[in-house]
C-alpha atoms as a PDB file:
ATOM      1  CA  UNK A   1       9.001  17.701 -16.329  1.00  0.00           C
ATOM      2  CA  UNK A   2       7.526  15.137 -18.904  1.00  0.00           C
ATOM      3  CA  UNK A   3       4.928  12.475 -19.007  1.00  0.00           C
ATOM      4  CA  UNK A   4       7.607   9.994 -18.470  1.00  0.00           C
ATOM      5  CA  UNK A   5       8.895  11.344 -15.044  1.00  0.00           C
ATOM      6  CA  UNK A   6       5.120  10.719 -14.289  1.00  0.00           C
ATOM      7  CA  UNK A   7       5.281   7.125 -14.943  1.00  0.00           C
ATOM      8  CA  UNK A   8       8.388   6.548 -13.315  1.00  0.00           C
ATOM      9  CA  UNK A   9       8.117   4.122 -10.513  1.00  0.00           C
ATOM     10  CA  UNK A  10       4.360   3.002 -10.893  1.00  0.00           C
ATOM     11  CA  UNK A  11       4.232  -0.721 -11.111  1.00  0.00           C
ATOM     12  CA  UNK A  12       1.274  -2.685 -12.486  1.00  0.00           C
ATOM     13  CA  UNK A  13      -0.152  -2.842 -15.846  1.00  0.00           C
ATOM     14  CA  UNK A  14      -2.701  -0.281 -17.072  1.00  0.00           C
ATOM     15  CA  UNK A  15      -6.059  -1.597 -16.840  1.00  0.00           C
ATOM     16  CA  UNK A  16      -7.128  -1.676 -20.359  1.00  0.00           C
ATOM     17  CA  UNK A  17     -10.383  -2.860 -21.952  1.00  0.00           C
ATOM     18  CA  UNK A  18     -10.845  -4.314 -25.373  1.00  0.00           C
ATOM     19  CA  UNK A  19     -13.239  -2.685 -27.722  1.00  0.00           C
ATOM     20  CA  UNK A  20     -14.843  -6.287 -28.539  1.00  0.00           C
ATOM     21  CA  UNK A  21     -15.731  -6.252 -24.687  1.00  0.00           C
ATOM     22  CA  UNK A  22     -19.418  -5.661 -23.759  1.00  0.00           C
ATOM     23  CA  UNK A  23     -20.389  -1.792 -21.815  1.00  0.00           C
ATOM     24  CA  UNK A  24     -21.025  -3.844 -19.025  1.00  0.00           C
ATOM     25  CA  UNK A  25     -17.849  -5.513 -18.565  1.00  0.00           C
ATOM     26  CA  UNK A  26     -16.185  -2.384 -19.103  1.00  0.00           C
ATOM     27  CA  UNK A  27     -18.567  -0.889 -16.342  1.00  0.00           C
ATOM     28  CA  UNK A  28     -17.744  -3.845 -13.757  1.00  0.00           C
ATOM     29  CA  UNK A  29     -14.370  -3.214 -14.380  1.00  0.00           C
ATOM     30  CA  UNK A  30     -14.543   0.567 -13.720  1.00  0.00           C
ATOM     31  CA  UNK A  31     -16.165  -0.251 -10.824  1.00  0.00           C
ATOM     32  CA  UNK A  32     -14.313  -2.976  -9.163  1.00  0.00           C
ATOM     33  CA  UNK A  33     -11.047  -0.357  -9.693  1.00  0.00           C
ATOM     34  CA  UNK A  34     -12.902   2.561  -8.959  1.00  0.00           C
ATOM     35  CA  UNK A  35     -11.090   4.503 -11.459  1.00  0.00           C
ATOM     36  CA  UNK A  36     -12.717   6.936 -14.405  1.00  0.00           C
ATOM     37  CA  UNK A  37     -12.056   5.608 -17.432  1.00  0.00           C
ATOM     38  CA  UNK A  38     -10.137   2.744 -19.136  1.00  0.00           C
ATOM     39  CA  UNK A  39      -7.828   2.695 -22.939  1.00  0.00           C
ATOM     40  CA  UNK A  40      -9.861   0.627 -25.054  1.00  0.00           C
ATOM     41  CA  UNK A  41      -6.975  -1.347 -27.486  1.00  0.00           C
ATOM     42  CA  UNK A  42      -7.388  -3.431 -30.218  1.00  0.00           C
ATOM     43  CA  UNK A  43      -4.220  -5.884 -29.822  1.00  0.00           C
ATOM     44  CA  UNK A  44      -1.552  -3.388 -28.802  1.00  0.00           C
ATOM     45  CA  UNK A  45      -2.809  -0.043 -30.688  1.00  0.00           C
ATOM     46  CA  UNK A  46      -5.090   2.218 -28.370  1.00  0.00           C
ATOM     47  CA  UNK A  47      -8.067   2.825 -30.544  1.00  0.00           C
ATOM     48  CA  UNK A  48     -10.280   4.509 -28.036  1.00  0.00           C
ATOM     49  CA  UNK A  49     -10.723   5.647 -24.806  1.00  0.00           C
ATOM     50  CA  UNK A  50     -14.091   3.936 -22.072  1.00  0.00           C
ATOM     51  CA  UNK A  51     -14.819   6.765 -19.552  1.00  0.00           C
ATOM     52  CA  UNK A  52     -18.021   7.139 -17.136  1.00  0.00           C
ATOM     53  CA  UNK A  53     -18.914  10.148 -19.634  1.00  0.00           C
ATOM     54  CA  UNK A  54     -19.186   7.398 -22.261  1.00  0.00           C
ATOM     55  CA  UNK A  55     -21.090   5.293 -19.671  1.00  0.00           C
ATOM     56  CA  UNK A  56     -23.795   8.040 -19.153  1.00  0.00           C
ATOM     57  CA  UNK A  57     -24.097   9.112 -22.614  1.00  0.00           C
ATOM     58  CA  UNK A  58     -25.236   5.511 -23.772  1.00  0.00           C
ATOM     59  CA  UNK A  59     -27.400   4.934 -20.877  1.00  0.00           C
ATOM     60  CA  UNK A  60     -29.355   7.976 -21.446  1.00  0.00           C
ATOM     61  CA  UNK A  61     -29.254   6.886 -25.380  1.00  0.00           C
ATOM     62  CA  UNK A  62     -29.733   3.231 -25.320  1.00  0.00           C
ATOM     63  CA  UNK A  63     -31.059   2.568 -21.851  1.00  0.00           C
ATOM     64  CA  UNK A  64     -30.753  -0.840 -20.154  1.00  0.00           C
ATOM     65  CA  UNK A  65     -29.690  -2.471 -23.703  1.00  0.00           C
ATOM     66  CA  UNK A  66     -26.437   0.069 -23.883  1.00  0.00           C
ATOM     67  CA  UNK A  67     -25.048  -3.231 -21.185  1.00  0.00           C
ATOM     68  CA  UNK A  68     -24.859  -5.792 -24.262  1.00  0.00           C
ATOM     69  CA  UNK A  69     -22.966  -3.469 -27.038  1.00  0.00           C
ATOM     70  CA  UNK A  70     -19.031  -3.312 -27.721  1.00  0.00           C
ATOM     71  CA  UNK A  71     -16.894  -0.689 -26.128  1.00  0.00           C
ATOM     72  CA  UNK A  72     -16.032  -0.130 -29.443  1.00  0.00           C
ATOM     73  CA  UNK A  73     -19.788   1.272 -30.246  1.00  0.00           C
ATOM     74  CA  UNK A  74     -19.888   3.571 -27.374  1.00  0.00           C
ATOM     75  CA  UNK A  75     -15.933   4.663 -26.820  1.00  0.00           C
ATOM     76  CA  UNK A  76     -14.724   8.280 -27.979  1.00  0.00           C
ATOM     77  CA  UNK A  77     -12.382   7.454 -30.427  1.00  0.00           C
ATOM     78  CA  UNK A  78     -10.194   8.359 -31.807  1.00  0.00           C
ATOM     79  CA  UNK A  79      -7.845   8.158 -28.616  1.00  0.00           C
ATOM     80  CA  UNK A  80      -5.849  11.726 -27.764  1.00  0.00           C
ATOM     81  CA  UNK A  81      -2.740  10.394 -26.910  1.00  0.00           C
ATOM     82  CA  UNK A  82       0.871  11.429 -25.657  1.00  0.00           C
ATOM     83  CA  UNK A  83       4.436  10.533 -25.799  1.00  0.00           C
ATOM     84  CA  UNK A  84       6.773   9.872 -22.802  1.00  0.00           C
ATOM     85  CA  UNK A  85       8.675  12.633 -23.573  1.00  0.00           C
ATOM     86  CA  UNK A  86       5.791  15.023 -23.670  1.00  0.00           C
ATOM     87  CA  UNK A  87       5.929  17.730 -20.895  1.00  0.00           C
ATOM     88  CA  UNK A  88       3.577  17.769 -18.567  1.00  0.00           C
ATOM     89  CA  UNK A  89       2.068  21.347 -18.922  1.00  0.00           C
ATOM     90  CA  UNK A  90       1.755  20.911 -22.479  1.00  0.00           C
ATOM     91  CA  UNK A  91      -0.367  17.294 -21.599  1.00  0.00           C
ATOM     92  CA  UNK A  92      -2.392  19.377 -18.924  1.00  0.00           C
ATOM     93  CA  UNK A  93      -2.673  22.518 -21.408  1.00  0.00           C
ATOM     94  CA  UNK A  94      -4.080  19.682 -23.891  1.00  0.00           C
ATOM     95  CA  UNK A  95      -6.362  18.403 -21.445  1.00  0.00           C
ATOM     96  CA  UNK A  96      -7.983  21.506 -20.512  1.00  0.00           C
ATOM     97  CA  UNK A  97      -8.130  22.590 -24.213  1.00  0.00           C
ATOM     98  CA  UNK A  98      -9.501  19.397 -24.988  1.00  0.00           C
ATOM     99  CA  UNK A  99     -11.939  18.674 -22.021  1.00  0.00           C
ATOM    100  CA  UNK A 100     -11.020  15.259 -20.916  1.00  0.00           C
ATOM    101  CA  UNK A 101      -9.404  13.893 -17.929  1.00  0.00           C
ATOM    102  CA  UNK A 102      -7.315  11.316 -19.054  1.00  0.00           C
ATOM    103  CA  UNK A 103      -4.558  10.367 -21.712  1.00  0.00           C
ATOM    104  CA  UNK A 104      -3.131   7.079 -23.149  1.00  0.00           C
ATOM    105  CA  UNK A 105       0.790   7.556 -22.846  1.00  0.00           C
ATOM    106  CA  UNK A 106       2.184   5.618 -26.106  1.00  0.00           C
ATOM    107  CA  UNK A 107       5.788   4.804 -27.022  1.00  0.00           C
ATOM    108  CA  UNK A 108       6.360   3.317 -30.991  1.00  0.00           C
ATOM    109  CA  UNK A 109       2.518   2.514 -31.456  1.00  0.00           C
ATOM    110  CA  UNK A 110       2.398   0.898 -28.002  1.00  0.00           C
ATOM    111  CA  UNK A 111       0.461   1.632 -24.609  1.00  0.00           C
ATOM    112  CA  UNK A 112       2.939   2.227 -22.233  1.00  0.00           C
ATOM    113  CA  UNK A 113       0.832   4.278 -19.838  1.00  0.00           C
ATOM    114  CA  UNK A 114      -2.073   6.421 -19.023  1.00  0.00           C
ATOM    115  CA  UNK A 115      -2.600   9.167 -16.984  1.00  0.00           C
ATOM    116  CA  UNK A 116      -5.085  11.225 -15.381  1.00  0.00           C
ATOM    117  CA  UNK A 117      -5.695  15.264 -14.990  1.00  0.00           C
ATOM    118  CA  UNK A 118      -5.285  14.781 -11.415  1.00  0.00           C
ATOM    119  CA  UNK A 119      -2.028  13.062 -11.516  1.00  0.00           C
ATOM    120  CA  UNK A 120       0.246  15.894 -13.885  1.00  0.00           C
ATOM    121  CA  UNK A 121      -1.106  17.797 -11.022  1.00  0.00           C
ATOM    122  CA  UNK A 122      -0.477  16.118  -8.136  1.00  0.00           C
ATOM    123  CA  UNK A 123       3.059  15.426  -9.797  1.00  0.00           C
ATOM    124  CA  UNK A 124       3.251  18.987 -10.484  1.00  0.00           C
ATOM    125  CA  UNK A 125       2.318  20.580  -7.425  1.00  0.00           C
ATOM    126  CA  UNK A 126       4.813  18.078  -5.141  1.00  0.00           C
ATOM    127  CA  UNK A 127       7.454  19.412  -7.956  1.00  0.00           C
ATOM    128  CA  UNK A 128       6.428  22.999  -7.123  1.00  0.00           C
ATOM    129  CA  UNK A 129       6.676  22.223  -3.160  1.00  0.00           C
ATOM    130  CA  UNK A 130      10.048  20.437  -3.763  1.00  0.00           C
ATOM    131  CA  UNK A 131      11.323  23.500  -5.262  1.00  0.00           C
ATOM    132  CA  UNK A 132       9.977  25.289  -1.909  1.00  0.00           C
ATOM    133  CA  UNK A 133      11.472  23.297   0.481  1.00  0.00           C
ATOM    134  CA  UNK A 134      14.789  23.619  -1.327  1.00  0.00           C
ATOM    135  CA  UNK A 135      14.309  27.481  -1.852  1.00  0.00           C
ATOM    136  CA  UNK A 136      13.501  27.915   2.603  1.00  0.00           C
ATOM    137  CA  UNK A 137      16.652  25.688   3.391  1.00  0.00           C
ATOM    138  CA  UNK A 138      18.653  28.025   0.971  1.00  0.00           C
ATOM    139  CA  UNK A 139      17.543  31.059   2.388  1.00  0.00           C
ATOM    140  CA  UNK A 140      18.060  29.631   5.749  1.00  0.00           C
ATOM    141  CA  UNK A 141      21.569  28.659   5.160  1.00  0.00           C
ATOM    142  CA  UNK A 142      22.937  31.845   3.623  1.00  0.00           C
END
């Protein structure tokens, strides 16, 4: 099971930020996708990654004026990233090691994905009852 199994079949762009791109564009953004965080590029090359962690952290620094700085100020960076061919309990093994919830999938330099803790395991636990289902009928059959 790899990263790229994942990905298959997903359509859409990732939702990427720039890191010239003010904290509260990134935060609208964020927002109006209600997702958790956002790869933060600089032309094609993932340089960081925008999360709400980031968003708190520079609030509670910077207060109301955190709005008007670059993602690029406030990001973690540098970006963990992965390769499609990266299996998926190494990614979550990295995660968990790591503390973070999501990972820029990169192919040659490139974004080519990104993927969240909770999607290696919903793809992993669907995997696991796959392998159930097949196991019952088996049994069943013999």
């Amino acid at each position: 099971m790899t990263i790229a199994a994942v990905l298959k079949g997903r359509e859409g762009q990732v939702i990427q930020v720039a890191g010239d791109a003010r904290v509260a564009e990134a935060i609208a953004l964020l927002s109006e996708r209600r997702i958790g965080a956002l790869p933060v590029l600089d032309g094609d090359r993932v340089i960081g990654i925008f999360s709400e962690r980031d968003v708190i952290y520079c609030m509670a620094k910077e207060g109301a004026a955190a709005l008007s700085k670059r993602v690029s100020e406030v990001m973690t960076a540098p970006a963990q990233t992965v390769e499609p061919g990266q299996s998926v309990l190494g990614a979550l093994s990295l995660m968990t090691e790591r503390r973070f919830r999501h990972l820029p999938v990169v192919d040659g330099g490139r974004l080519v994905g990104f993927v969240s803790i909770g999607d290696l395991v919903k793809y992993r636990i669907d995997k696991i009852e796959a392998e159930a289902a097949m196991m019952r009928d088996y049994i069943q059959t013999a």
